[in-house]
Protein backbone atom coordinates (compact mmCIF):
# COMPACT_ATOMS: atom_id res chain seq x y z
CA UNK A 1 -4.91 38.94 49.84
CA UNK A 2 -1.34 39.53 49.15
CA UNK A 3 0.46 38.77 45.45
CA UNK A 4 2.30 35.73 47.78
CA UNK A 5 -1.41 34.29 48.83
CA UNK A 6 -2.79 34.30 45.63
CA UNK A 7 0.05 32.52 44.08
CA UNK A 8 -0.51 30.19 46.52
CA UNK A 9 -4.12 29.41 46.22
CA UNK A 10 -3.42 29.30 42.09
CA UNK A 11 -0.88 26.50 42.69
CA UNK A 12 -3.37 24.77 44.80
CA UNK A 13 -5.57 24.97 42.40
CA UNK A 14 -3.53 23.67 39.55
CA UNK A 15 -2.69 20.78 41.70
CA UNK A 16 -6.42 19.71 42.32
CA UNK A 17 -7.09 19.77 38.81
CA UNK A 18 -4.38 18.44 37.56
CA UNK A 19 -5.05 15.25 40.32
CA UNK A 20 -8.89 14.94 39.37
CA UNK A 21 -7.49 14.28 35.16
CA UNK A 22 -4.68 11.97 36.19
CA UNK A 23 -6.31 9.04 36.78
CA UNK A 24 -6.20 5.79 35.42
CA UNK A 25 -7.33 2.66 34.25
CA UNK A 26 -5.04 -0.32 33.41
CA UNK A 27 -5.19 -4.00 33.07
CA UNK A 28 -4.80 -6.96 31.08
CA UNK A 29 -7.19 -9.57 29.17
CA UNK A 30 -6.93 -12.89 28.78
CA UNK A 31 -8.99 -14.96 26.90
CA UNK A 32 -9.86 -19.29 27.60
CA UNK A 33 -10.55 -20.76 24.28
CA UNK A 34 -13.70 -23.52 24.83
CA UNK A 35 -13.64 -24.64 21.55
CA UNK A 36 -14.83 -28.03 20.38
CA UNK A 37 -11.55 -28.86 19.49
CA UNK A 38 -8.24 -29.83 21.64
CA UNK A 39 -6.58 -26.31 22.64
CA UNK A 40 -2.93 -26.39 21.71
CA UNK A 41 -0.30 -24.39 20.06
CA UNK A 42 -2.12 -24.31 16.76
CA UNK A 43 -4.86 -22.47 18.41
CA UNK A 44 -5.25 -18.55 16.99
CA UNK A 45 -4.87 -15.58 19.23
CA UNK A 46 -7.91 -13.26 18.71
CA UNK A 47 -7.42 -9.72 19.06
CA UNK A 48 -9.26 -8.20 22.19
CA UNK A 49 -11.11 -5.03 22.10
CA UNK A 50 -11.37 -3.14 25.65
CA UNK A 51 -13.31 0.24 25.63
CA UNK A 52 -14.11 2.48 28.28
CA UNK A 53 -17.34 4.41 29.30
CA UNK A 54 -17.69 6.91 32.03
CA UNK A 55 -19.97 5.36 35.07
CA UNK A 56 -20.32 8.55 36.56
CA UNK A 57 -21.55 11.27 34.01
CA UNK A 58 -17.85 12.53 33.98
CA UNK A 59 -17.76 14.49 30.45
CA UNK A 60 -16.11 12.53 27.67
CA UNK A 61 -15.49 14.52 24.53
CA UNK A 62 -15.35 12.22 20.89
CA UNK A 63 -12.20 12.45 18.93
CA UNK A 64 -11.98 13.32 15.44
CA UNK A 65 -13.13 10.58 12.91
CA UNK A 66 -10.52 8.70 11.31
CA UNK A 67 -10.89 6.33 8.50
CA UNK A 68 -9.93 2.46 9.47
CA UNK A 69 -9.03 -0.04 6.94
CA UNK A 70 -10.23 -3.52 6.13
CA UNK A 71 -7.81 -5.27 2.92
CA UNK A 72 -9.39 -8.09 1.43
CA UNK A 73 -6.53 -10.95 0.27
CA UNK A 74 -6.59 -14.85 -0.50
CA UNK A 75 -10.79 -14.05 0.20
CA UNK A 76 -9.94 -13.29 3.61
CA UNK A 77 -10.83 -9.84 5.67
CA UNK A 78 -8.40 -8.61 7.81
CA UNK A 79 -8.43 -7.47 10.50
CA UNK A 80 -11.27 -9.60 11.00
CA UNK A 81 -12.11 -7.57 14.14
CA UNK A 82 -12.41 -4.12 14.43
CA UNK A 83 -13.39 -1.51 17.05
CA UNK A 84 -14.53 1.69 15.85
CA UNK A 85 -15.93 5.11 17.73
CA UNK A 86 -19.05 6.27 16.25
CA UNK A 87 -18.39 8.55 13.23
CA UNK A 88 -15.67 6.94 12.06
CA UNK A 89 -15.19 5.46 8.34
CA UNK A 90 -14.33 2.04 7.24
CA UNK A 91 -12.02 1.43 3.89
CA UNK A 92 -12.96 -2.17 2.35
CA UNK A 93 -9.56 -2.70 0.19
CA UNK A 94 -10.00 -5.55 -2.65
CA UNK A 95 -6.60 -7.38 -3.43
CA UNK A 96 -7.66 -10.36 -4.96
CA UNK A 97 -7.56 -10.88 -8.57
CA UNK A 98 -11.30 -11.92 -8.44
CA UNK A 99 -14.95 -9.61 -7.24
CA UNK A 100 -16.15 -9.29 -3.70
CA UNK A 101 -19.70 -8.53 -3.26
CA UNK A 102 -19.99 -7.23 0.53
CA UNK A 103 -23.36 -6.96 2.39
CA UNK A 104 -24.52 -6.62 5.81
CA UNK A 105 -27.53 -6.84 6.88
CA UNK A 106 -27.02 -5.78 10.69
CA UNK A 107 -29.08 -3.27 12.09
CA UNK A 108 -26.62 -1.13 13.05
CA UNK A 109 -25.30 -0.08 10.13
CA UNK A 110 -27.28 -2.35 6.37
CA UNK A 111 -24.30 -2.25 3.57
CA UNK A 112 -23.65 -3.35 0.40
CA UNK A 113 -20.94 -3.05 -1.73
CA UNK A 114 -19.00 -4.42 -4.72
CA UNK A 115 -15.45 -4.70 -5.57
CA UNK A 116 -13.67 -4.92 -8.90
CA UNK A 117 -10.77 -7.34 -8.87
CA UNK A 118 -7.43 -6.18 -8.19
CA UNK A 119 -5.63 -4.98 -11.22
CA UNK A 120 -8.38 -4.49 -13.47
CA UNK A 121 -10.54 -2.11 -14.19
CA UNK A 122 -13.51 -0.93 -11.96
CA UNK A 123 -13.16 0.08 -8.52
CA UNK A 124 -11.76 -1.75 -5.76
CA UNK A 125 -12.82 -0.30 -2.60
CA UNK A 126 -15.52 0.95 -0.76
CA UNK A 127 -15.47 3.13 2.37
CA UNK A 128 -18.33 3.40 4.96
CA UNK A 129 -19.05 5.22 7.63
CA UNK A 130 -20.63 3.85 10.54
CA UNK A 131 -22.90 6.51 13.05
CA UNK A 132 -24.41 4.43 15.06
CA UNK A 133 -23.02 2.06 18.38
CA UNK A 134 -23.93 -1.72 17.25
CA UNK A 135 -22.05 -4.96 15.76
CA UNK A 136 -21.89 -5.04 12.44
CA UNK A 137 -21.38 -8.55 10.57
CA UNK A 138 -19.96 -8.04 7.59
CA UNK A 139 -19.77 -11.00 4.58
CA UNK A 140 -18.82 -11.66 0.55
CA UNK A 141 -22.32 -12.76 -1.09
CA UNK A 142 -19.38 -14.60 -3.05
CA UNK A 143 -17.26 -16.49 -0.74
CA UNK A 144 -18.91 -18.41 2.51
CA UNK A 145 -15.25 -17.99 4.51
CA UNK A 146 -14.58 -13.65 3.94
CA UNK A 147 -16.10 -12.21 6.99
CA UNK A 148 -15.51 -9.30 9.36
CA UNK A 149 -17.11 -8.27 12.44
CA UNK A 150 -16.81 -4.27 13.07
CA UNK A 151 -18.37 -2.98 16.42
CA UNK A 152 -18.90 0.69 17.01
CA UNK A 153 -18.64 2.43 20.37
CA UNK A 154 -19.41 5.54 20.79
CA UNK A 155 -15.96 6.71 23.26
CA UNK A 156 -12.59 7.94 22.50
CA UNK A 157 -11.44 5.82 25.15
CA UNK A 158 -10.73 2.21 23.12
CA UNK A 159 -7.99 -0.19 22.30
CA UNK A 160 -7.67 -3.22 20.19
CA UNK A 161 -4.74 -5.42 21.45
CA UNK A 162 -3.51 -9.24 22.18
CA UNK A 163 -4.76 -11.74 25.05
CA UNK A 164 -2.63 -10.48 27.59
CA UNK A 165 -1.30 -7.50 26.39
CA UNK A 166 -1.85 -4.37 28.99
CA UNK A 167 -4.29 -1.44 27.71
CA UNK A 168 -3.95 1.68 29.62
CA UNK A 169 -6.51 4.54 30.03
CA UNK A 170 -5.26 7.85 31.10
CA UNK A 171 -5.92 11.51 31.85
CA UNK A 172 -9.92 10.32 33.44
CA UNK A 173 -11.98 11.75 35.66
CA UNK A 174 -11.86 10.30 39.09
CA UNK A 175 -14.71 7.92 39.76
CA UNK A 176 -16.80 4.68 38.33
CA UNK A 177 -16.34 3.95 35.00
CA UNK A 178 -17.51 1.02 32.52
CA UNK A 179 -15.16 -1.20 30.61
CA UNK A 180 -16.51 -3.44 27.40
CA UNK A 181 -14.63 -6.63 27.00
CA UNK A 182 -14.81 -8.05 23.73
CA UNK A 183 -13.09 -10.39 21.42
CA UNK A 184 -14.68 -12.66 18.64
CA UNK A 185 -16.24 -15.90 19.64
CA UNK A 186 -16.95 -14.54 23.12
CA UNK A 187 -19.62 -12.96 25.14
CA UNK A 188 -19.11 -9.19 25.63
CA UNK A 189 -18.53 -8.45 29.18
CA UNK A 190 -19.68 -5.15 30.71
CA UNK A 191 -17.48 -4.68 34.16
CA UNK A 192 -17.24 -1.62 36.58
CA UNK A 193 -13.90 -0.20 37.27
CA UNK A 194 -12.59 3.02 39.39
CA UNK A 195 -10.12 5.50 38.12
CA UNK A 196 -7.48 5.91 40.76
CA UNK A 197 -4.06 7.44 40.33
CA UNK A 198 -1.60 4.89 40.14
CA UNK A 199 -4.24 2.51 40.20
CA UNK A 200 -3.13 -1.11 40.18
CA UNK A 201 -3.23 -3.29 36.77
CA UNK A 202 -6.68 -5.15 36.76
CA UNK A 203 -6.91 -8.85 35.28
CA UNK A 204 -10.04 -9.78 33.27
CA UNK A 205 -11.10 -13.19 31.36
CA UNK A 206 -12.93 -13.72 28.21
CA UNK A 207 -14.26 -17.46 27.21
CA UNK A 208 -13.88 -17.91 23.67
CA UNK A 209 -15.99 -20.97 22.29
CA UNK A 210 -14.16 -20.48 18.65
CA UNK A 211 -11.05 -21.99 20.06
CA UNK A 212 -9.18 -25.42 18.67
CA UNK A 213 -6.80 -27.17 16.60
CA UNK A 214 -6.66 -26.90 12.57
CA UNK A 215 -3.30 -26.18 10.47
CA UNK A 216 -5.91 -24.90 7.34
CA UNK A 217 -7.03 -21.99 9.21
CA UNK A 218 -5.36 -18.57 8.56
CA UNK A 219 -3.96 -16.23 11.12
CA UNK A 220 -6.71 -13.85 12.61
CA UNK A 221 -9.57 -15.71 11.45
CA UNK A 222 -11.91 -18.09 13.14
CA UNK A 223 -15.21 -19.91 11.52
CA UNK A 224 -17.79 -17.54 10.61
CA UNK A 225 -20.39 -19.58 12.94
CA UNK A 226 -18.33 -19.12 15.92
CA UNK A 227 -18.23 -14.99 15.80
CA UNK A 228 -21.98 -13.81 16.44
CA UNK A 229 -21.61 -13.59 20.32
CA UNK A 230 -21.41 -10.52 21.28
């Protein structure tokens, strides 16, 4: 084979592999709130979490942990949704002047922990690190309305974004792959997707039953009662 040959069959090559880890997966999420109250402007947008599982056995390799954060204000925890990948650590962050007594008593990952008030002495966080794929319900033994809902996946390939915002998967293996749609008050949808290259954007739907009207509730939050599907 002459030098000219070779350099040929390397380029060709470089080009197959290259096209087999540039595909893609993109699309958008919406989410219909079903609450039992009138939907209108008042109505909270929930954050969506969309993460992606090969379909196919194509090799996924976990990224380094990282350590998320959870800051506890005006008895409030937010974000009150989080997506995590398996190994990484949660920081609980107390800023009230008062104690938080955290528990869960999911099966995924049992906690307890307590928090000094803000400003005082004792300690004032807690950090946890979560192993295993599950939900993970977390509440203050102290006040009925703090409450955060933490799910761990166990794939680099996740995003946590608005209703209607685009998420974007890149550099995959050609082939079937699983997306997890998931957003609080809603069921968790499990729908198959192909990795093209310059695939075109998906649209998906969540039904929220946690949405309505109400000026006291905060921004990010919904009622505790209303967050369990999943």
């Amino acid at each position: 084979m002459s030098p000219l040959q070779r350099l040929l069959v390397v380029a060709a090559c470089s080009v197959m592999l290259s096209s087999a880890q540039a595909a893609e997966v993109r699309g958008t999420v919406s989410v219909e709130y079903q609450g039992l109250f009138k939907v209108d402007t008042s109505v909270q947008s929930y954050a969506v979490s969309v993460a992606l599982f090969p379909g196919d056995g194509q090799p996924v390799k976990l990224r380094a942990p990282r350590v998320e954060k959870i800051e506890i204000a005006e008895n409030r925890m937010r974000p009150a949704f989080l997506t995590i990948q398996t190994g990484d650590q949660v920081k609980f962050v107390n800023h009230d002047p008062v104690f938080h007594q955290l528990f869960s008593l999911s099966p995924s990952k049992p906690l307890s922990a307590q928090l000094a008030k803000a400003g005082g002495p004792g300690v004032t966080t807690a950090t946890t690190q979560f192993d295993q794929p599950g939900t993970t319900h977390v509440f203050c033994r102290i006040h009925n309305k703090s409450y955060a809902r933490i799910d761990t996946v166990e794939t680099p390939h996740l995003q946590t974004l608005q209703p209607g915002e685009q998420f974007h998967f890149s550099g995959l293996g050609p082939g079937r792959w699983k997306l997890r749609l998931a957003s609080p008050g809603a069921e968790t949808q499990w729908v198959d997707v192909t990795a093209l290259t310059a695939p075109p954007a998906r649209r998906f739907s969540l039904v929220s039953r946690g949405g309505g009207t109400g000026s006291a509730r905060l921004a990010g939050q919904t009622a505790v009662e209303n967050l369990y599907q999943h």
